[in-house]
N, C-alpha and C. Protein backbone atom coordinates (compact mmCIF):
# COMPACT_ATOMS: atom_id res chain seq x y z
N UNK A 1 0.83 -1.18 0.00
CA UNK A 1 0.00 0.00 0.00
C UNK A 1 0.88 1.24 0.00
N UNK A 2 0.81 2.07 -1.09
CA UNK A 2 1.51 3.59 -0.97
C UNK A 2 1.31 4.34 0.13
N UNK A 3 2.06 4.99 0.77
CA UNK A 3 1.43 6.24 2.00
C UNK A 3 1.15 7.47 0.80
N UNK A 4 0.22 8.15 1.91
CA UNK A 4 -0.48 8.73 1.28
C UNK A 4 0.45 10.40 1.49
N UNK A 5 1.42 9.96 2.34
CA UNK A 5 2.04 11.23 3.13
C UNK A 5 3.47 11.58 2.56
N UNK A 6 3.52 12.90 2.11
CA UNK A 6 5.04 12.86 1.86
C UNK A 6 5.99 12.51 2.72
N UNK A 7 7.18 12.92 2.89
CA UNK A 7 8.40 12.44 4.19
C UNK A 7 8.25 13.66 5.42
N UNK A 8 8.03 14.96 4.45
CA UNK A 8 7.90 16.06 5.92
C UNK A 8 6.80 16.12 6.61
N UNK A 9 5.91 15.42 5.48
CA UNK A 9 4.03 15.49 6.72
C UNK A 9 4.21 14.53 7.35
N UNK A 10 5.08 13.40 6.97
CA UNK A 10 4.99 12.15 8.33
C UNK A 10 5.81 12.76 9.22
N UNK A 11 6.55 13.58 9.23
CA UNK A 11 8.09 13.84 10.07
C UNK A 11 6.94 15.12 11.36
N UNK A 12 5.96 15.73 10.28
CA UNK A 12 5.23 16.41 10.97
C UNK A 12 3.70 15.67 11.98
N UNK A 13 3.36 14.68 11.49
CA UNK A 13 2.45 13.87 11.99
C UNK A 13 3.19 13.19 13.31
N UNK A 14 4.15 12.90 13.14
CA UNK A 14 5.03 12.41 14.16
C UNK A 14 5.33 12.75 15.46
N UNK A 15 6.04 14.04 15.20
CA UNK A 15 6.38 15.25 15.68
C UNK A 15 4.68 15.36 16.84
N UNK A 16 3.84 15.69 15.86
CA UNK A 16 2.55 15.88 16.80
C UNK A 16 1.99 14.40 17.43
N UNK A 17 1.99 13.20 17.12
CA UNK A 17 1.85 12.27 17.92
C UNK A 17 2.70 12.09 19.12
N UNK A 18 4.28 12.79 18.79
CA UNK A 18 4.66 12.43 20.12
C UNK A 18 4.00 13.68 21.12
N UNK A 19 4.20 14.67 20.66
CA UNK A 19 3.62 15.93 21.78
C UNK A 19 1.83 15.46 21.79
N UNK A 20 1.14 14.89 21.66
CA UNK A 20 0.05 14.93 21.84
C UNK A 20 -0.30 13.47 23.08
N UNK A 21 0.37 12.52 22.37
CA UNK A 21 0.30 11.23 22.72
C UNK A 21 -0.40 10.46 21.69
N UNK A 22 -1.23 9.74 22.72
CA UNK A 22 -2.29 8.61 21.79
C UNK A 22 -3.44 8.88 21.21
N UNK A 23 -3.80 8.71 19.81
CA UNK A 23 -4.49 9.41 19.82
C UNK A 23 -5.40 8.38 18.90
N UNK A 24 -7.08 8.54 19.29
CA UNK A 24 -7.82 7.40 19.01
C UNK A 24 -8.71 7.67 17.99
N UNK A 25 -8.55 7.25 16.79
CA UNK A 25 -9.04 7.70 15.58
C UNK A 25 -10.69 7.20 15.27
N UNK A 26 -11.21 8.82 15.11
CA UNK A 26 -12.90 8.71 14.81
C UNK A 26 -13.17 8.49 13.24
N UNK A 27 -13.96 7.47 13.27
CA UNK A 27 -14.02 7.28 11.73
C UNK A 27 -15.23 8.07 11.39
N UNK A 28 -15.53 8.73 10.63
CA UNK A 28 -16.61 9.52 10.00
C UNK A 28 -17.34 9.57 8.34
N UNK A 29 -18.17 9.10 8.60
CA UNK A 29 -18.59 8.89 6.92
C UNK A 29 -20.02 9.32 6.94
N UNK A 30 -20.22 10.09 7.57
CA UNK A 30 -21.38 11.03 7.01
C UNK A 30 -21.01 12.16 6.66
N UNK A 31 -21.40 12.59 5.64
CA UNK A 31 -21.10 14.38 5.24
C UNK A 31 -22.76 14.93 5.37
N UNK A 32 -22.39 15.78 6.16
CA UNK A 32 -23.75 17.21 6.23
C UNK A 32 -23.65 18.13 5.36
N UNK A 33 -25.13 17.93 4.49
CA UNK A 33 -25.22 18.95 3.47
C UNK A 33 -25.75 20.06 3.68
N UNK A 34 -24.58 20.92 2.79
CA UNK A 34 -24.51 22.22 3.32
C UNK A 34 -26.32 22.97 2.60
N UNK A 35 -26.90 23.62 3.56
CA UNK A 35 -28.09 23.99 3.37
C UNK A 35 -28.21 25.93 2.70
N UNK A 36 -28.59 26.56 2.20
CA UNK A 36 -28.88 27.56 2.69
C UNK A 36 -30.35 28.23 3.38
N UNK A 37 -30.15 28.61 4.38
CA UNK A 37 -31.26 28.96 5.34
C UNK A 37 -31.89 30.51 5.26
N UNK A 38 -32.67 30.39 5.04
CA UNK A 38 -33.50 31.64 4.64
C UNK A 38 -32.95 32.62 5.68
N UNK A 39 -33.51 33.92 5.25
CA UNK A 39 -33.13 34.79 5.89
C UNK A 39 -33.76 34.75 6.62
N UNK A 40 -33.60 35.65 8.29
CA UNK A 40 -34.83 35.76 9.28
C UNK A 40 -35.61 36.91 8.96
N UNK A 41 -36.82 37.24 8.84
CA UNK A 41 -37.98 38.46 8.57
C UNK A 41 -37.89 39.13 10.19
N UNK A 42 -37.46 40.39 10.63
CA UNK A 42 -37.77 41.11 11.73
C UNK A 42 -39.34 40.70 12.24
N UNK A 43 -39.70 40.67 13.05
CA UNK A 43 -41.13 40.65 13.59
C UNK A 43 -42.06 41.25 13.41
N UNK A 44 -41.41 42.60 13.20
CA UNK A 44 -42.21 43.85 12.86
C UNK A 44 -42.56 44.02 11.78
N UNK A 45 -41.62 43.80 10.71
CA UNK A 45 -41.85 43.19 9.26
C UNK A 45 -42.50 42.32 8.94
N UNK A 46 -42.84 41.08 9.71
CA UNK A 46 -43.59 40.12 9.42
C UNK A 46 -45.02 40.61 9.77
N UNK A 47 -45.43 41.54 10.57
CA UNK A 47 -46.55 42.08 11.01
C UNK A 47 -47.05 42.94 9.86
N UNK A 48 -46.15 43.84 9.64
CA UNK A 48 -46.72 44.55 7.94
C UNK A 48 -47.26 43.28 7.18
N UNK A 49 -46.60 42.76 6.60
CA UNK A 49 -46.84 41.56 5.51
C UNK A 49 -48.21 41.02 5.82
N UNK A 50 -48.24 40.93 7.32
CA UNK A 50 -49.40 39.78 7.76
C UNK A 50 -50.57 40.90 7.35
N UNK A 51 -50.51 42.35 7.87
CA UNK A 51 -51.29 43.26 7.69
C UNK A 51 -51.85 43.37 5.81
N UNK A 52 -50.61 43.52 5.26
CA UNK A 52 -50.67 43.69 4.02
C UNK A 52 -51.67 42.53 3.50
N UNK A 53 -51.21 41.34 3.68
CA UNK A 53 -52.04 39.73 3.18
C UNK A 53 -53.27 40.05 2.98
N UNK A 54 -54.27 40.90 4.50
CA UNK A 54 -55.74 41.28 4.79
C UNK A 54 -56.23 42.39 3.97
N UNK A 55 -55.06 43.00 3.86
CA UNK A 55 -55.41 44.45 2.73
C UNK A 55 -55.35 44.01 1.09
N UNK A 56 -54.99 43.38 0.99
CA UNK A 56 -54.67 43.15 -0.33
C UNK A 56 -55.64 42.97 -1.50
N UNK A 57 -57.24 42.71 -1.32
CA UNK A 57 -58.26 42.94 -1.91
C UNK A 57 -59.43 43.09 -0.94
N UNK A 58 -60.13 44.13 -1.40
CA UNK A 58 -61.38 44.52 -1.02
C UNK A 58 -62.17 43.56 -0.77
N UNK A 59 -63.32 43.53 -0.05
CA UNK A 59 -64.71 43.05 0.37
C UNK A 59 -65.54 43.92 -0.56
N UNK A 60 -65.27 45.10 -0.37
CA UNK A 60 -66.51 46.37 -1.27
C UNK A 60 -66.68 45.99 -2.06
N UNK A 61 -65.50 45.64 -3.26
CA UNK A 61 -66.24 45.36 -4.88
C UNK A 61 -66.81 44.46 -5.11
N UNK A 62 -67.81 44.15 -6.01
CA UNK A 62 -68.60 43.29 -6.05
C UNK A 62 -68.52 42.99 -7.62
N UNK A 63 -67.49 41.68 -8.25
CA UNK A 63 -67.52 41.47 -9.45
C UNK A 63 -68.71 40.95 -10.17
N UNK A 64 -68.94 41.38 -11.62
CA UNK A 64 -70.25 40.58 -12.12
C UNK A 64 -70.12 39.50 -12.02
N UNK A 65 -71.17 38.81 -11.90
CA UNK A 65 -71.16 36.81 -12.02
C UNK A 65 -70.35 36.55 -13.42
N UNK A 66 -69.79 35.89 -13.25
CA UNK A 66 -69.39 35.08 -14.68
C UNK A 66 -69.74 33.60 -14.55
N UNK A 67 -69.74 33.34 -16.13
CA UNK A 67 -70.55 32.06 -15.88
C UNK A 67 -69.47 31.26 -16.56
N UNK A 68 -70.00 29.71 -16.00
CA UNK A 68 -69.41 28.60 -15.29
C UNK A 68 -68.55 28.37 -17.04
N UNK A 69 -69.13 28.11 -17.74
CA UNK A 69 -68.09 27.97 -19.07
C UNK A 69 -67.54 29.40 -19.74
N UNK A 70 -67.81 30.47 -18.94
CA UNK A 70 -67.23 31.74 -19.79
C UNK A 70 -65.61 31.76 -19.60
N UNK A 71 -64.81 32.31 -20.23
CA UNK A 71 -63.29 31.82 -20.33
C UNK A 71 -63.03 33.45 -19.52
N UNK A 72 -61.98 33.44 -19.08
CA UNK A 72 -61.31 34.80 -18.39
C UNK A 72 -59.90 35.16 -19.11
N UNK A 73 -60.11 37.07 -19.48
CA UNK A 73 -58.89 36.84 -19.82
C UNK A 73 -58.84 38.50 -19.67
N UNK A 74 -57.75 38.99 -19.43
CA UNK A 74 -57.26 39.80 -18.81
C UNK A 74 -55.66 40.77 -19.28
N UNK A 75 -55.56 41.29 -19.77
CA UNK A 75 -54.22 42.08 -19.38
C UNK A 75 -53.98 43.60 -19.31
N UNK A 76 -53.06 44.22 -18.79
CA UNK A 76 -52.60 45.26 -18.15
C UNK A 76 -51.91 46.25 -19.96
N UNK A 77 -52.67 47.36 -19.80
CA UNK A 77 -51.74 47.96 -20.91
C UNK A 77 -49.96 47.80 -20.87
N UNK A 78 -49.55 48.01 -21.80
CA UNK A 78 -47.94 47.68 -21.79
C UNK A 78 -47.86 46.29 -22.08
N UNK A 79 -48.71 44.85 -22.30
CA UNK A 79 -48.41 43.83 -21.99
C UNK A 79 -48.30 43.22 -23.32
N UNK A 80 -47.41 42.48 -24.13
CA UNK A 80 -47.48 42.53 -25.67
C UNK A 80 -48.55 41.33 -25.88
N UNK A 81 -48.97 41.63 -26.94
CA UNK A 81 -49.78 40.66 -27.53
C UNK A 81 -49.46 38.93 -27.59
N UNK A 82 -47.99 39.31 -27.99
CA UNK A 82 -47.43 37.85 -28.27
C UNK A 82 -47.05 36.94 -27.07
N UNK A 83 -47.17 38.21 -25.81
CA UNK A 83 -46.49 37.74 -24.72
C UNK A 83 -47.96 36.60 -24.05
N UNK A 84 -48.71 37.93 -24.38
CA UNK A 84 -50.21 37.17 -23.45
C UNK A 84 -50.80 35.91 -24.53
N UNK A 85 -50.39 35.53 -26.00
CA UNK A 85 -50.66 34.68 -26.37
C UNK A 85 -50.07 33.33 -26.39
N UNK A 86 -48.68 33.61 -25.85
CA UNK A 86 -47.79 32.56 -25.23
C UNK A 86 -48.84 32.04 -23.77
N UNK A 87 -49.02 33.29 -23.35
CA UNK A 87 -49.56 32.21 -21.76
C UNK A 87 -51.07 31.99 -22.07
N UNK A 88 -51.59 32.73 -22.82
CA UNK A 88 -53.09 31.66 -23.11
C UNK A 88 -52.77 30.45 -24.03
N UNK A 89 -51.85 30.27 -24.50
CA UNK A 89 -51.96 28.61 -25.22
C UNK A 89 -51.13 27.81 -24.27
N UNK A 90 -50.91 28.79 -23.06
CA UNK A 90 -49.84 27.60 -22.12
C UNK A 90 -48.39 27.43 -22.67
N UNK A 91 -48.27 28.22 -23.31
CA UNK A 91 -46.44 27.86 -23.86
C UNK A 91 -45.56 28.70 -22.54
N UNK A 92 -46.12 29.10 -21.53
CA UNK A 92 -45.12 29.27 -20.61
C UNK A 92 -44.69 28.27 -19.40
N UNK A 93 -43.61 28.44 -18.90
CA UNK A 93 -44.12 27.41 -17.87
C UNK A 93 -44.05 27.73 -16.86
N UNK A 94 -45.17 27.09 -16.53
CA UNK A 94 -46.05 26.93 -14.84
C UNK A 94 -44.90 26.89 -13.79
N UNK A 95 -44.53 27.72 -12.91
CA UNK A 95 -43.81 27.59 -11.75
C UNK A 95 -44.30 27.38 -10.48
N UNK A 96 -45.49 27.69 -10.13
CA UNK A 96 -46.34 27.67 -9.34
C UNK A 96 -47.93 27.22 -9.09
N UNK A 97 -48.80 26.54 -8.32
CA UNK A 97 -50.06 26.21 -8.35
C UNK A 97 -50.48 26.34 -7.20
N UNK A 98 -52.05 27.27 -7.29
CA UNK A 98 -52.89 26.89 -6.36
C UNK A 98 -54.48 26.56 -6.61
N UNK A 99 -54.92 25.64 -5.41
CA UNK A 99 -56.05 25.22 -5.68
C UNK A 99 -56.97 25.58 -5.27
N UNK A 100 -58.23 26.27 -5.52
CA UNK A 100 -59.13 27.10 -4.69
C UNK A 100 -60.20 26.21 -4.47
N UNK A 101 -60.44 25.22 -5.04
CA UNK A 101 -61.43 24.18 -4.60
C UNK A 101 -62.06 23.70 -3.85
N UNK A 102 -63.01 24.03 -3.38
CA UNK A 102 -64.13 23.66 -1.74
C UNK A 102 -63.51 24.40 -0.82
N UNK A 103 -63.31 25.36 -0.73
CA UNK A 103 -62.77 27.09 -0.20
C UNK A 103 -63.63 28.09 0.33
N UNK A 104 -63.65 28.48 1.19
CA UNK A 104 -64.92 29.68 1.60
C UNK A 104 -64.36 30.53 0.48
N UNK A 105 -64.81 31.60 0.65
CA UNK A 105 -64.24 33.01 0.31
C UNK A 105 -63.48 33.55 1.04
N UNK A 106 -63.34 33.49 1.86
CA UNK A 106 -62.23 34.33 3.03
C UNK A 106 -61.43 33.33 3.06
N UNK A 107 -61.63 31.69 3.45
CA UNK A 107 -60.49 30.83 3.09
C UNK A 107 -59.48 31.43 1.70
N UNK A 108 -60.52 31.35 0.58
CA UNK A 108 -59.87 31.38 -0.68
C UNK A 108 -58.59 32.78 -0.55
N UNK A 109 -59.28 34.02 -0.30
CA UNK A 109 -58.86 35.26 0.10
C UNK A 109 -57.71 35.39 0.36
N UNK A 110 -57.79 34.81 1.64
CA UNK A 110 -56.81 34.71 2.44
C UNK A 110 -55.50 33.90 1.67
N UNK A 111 -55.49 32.74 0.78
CA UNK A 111 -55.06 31.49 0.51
C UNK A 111 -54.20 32.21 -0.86
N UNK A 112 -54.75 33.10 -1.60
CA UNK A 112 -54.88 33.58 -2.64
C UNK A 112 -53.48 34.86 -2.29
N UNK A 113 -54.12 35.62 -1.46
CA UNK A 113 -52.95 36.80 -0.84
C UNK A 113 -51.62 36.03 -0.54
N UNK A 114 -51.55 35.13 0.21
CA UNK A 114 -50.22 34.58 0.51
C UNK A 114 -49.45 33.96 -0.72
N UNK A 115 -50.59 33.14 -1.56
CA UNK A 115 -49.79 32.76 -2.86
C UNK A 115 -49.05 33.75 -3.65
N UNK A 116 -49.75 34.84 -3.75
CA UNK A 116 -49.18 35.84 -4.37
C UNK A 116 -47.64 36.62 -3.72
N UNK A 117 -47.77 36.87 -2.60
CA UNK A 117 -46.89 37.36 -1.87
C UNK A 117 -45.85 36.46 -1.77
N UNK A 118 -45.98 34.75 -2.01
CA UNK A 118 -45.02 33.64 -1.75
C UNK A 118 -44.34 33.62 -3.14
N UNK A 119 -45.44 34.15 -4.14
CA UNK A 119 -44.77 34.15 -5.67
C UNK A 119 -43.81 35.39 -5.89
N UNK A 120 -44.09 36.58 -5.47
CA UNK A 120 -42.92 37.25 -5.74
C UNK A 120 -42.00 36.82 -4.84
N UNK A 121 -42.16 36.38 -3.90
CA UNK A 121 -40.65 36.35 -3.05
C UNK A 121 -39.78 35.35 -3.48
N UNK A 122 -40.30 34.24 -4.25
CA UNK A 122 -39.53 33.85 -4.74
C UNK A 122 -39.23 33.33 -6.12
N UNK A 123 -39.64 34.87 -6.62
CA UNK A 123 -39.73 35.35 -8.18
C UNK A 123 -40.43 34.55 -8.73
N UNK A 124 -41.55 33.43 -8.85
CA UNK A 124 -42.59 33.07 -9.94
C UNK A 124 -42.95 33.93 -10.72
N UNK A 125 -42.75 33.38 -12.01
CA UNK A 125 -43.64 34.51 -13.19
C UNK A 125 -44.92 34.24 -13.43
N UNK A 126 -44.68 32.86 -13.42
CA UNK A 126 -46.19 32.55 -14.22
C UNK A 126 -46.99 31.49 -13.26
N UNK A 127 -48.18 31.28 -13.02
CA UNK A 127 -48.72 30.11 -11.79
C UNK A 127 -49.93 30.18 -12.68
N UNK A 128 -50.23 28.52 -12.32
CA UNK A 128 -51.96 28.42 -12.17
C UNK A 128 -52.71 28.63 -11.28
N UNK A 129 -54.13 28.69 -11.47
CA UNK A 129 -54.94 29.03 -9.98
C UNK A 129 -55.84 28.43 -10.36
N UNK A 130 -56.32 27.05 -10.02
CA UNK A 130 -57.55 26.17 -9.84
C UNK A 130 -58.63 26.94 -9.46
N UNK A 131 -59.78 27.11 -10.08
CA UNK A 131 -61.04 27.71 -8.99
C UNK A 131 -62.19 27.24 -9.19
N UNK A 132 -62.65 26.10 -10.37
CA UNK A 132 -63.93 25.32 -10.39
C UNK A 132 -64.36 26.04 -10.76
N UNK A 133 -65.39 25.48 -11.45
CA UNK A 133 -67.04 26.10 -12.21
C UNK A 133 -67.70 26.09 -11.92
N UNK A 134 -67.92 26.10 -10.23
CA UNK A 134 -68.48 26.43 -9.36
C UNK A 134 -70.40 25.66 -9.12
N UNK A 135 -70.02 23.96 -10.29
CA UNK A 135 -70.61 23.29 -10.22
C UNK A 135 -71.19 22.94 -9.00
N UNK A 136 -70.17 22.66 -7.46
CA UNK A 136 -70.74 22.11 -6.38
C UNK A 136 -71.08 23.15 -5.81
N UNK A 137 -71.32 24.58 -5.83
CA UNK A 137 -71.99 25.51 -5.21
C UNK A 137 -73.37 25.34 -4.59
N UNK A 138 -73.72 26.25 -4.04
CA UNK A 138 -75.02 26.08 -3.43
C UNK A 138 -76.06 26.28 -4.69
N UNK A 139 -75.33 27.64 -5.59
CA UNK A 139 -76.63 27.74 -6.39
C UNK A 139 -76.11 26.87 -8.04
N UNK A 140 -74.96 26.23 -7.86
CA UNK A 140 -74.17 25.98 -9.20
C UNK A 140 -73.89 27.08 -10.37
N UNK A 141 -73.35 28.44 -9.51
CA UNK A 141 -73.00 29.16 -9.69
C UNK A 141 -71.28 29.43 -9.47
N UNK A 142 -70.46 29.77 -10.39
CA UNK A 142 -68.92 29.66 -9.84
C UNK A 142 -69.05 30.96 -9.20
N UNK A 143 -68.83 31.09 -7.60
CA UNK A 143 -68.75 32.10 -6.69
C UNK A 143 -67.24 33.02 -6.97
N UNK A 144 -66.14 31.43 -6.52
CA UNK A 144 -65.07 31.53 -6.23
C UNK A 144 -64.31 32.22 -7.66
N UNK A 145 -64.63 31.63 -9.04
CA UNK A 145 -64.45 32.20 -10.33
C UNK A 145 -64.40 34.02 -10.38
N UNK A 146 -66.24 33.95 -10.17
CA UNK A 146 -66.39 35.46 -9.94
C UNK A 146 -65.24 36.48 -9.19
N UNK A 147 -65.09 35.98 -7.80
CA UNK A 147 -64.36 36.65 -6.93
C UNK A 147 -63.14 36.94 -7.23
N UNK A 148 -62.10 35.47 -7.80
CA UNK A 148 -60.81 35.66 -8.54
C UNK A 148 -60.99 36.79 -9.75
N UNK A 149 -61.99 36.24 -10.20
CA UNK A 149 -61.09 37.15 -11.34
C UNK A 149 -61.50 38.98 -10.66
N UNK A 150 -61.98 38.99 -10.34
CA UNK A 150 -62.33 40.76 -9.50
C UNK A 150 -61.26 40.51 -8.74
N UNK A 151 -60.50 39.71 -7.93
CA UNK A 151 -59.32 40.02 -6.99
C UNK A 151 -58.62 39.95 -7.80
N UNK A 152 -57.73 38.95 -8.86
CA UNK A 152 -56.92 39.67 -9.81
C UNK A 152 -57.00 40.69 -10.47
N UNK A 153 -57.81 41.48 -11.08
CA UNK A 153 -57.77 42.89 -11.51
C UNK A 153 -57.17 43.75 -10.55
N UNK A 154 -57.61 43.65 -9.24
CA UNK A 154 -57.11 44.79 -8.21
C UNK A 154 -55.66 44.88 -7.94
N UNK A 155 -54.90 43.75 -8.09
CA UNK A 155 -53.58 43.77 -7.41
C UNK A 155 -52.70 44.19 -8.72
N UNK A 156 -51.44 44.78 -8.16
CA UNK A 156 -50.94 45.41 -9.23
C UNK A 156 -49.68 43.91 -9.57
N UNK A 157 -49.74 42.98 -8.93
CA UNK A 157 -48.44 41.83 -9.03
C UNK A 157 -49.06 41.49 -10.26
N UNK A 158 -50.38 41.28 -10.65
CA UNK A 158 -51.00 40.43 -11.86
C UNK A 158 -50.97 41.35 -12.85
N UNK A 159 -50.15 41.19 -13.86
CA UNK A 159 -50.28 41.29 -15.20
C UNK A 159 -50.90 40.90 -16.17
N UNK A 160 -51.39 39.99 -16.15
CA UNK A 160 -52.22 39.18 -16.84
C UNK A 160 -53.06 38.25 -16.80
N UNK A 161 -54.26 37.50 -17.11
CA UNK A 161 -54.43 36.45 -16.46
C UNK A 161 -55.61 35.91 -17.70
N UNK A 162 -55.83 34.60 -17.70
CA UNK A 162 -56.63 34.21 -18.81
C UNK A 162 -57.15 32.28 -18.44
N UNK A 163 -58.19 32.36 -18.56
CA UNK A 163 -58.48 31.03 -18.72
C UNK A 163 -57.69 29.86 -19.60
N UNK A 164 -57.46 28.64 -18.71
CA UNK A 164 -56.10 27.56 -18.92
C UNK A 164 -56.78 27.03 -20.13
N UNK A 165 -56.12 26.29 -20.95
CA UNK A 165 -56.43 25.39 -21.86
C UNK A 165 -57.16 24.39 -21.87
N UNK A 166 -58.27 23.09 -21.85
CA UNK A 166 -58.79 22.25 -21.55
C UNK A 166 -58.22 21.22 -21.07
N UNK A 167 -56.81 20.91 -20.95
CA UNK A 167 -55.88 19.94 -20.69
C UNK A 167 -55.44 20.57 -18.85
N UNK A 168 -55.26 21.58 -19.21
CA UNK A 168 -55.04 22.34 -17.77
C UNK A 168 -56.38 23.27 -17.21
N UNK A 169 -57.45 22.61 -17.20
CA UNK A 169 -58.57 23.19 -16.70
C UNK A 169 -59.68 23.54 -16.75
N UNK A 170 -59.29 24.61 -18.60
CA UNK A 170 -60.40 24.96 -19.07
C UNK A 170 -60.55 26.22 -18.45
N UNK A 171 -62.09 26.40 -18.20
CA UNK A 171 -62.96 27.67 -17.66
C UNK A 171 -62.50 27.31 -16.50
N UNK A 172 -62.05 26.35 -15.43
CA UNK A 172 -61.97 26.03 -14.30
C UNK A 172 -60.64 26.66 -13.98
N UNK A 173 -60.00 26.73 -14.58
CA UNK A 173 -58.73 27.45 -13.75
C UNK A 173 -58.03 28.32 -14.74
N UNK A 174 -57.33 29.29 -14.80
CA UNK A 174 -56.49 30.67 -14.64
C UNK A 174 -55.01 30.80 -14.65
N UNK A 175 -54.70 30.81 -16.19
CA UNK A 175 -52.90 31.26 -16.04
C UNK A 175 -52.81 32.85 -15.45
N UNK A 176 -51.59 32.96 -14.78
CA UNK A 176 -51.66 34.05 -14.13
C UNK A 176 -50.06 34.69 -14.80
N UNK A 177 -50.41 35.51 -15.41
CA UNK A 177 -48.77 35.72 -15.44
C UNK A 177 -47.98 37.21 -14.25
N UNK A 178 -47.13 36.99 -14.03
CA UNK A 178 -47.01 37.99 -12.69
C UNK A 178 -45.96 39.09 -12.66
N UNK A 179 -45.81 40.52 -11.97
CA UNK A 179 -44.74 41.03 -12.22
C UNK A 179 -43.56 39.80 -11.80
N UNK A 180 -42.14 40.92 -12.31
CA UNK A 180 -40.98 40.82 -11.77
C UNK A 180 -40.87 41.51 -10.58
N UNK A 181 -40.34 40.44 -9.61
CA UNK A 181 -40.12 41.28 -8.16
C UNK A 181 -38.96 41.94 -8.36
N UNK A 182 -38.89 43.31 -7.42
CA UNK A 182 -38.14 44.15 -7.77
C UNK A 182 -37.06 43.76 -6.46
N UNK A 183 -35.90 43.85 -7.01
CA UNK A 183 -34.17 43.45 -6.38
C UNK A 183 -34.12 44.20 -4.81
């Protein structure tokens, strides 16, 4: 078997075995992977945010009904044509999903604000948003439909937004395309 040690690292290994003494060798064969750990949010900061989540769309407005097969589609002046026809045929890709499905409204609300706020933070462009056709409703009316698409208009993160393709949903769910969070 070769040593693995030149002549001065043994002369130096040596050297420290005698000044140390005996010394009883730990064998180790796990390696800990190195993680990176989020930053910590101040408290006080996390209290804005939490504040912000509740502010983030109105109760007051009251969107028209839309109905259960009507398609949604949406964009913000400035937004190119070609851009918003990439994400209505789905040629972008999906980084993110949520499901609004058997949801109060204030569940949804609530569920809806954090997604958004979880998508810029960690830059999503584009997400789906499940919301049903509001088939199992009380009146088989899509409630939750209605409400999304009136809460996406209000927020300024949504740029765009349009009913998914039939493979991804249909009338039932919502490409969203989203700002760029700012650095």
């Amino acid at each position: 078997m070769k040593n693995k040690f030149s002549s001065s690292e043994q002369n130096d290994i040596a050297l420290f075995l005698e000044e140390v003494g005996e010394v009883d060798r730990i064998e180790q064969d796990k390696i800990l992977p190195k993680t990176n750990q989020p930053k910590p949010i101040p408290r006080f900061r996390q209290q804005r945010l939490d504040q912000a989540f509740n502010d983030t769309f109105s109760e007051d407005y009251e969107p028209h009904t839309v109905g259960s097969e009507e398609t949604l589609n949406f964009r913000r002046s400035g937004i190119q044509e070609r851009l918003f026809s990439r994400l209505r045929n789905g040629h972008l890709q999906i980084e993110a999903e949520l499901d609004l499905h058997g949801m109060t409204i204030p569940v949804a609300h609530e569920a809806l604000a954090k997604f958004l706020h979880d998508c810029l933070h960690y830059k999503v462009r584009c997400a789906r948003i499940i919301h049903g056709k509001g088939w199992g409703s009380k009146h088989h009316k899509p409630i939750l439909k209605s409400k999304l698409n009136g809460w996406l208009r209000e927020t300024e993160v949504v740029l765009a937004f349009c009913s998914a393709p039939i493979e991804d949903g249909g009338a039932g769910a919502v490409y969203v395309l989203l700002r760029r969070a700012k650095n």
